[in-house]
Protein backbone atom coordinates (compact mmCIF):
# COMPACT_ATOMS: atom_id res chain seq x y z
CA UNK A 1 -90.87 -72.80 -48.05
CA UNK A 2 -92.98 -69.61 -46.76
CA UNK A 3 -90.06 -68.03 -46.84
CA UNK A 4 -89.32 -68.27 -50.20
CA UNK A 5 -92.86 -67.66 -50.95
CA UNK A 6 -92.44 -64.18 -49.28
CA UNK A 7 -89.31 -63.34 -51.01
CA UNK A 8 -90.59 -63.80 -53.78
CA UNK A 9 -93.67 -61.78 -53.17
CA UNK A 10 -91.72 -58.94 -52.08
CA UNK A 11 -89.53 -59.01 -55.19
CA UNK A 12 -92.59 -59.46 -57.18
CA UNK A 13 -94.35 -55.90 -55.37
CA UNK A 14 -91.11 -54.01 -55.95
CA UNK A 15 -90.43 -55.15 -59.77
CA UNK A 16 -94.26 -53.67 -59.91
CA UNK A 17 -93.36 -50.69 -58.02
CA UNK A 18 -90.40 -50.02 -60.15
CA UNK A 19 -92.23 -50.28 -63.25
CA UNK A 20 -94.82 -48.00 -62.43
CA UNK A 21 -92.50 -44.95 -61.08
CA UNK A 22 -90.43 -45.67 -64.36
CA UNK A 23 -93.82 -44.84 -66.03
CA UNK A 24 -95.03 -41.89 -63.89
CA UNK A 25 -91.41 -40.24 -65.02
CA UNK A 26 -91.51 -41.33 -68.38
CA UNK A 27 -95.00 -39.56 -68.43
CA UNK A 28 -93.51 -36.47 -66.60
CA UNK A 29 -90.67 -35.88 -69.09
CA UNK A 30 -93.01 -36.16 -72.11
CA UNK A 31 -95.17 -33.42 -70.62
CA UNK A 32 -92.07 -31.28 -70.28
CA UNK A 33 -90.84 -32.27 -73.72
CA UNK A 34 -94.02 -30.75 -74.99
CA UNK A 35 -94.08 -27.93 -73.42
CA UNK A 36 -91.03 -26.89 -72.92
CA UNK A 37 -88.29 -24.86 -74.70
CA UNK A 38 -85.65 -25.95 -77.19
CA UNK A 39 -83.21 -26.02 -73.87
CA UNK A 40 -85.79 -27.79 -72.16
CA UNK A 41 -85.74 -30.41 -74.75
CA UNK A 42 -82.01 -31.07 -74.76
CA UNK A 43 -81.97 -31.22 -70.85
CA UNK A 44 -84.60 -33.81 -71.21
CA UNK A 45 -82.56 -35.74 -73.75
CA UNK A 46 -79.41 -35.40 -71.63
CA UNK A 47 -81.09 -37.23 -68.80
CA UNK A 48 -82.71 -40.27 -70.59
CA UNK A 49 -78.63 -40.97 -72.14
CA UNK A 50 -78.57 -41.10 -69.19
CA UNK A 51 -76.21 -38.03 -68.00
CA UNK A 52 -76.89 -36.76 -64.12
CA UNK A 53 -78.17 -33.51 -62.56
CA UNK A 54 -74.65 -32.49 -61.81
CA UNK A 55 -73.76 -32.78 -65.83
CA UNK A 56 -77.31 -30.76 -66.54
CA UNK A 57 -76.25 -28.45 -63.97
CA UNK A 58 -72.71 -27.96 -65.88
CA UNK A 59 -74.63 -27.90 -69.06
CA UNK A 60 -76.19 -24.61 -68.01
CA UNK A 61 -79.62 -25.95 -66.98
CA UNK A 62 -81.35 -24.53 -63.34
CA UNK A 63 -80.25 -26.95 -60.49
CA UNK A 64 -83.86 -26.96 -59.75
CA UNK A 65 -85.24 -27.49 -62.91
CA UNK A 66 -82.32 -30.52 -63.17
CA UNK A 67 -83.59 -32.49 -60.12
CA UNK A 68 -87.11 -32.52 -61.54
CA UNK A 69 -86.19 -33.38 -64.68
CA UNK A 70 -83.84 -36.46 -63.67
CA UNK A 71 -86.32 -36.97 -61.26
CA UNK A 72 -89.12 -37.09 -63.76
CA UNK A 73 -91.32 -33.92 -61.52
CA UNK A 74 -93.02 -31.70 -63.46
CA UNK A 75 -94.17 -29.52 -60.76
C-alpha cells in the first residue's frame, strides 16, 4: 500500500512540475511575441504548431534564437 501511496505522490509532484514549466514557457514566448519582430512572431508560431528547432533553423531563424524559443528562454 505505501507503495502505491508513493507512486502516486511522485506522479502527483511531476504532473505539478510539468504544469508549471509549461507555464514559465508559455509566459516566455508571450514576452517575445511582444517584443519581438514580425520574424520573431512567426518563429514563435512555428513552435507552438508544434514544428522543432531544426524546422526554425531551416526556416531561416538563428539556431540560437530557435533553442530559446522552443525552449521557451527569453534570455
Amino acid at each position: 500500500m505505501s507503495t502505491a501511496h508513493d507512486n502516486a505522490r511522485v506522479i502527483d509532484r511531476l504532473a505539478r512540475e510539468h504544469e508549471r514549466s509549461a507555464q514559465v514557457r508559455a509566459t516566455a514566448r508571450q514576452a517575445l511575441r511582444n517584443s519581438g519582430s514580425a520574424a520573431d512572431r512567426k518563429y514563435l508560431t512555428m513552435a507552438e504548431r508544434g514544428y522543432g528547432v531544426p524546422h526554425l533553423i531551416a526556416a531561416g531563424c538563428d539556431p540560437d534564437i530557435a533553442r530559446r524559443i522552443v525552449s521557451g528562454r527569453t534570455a
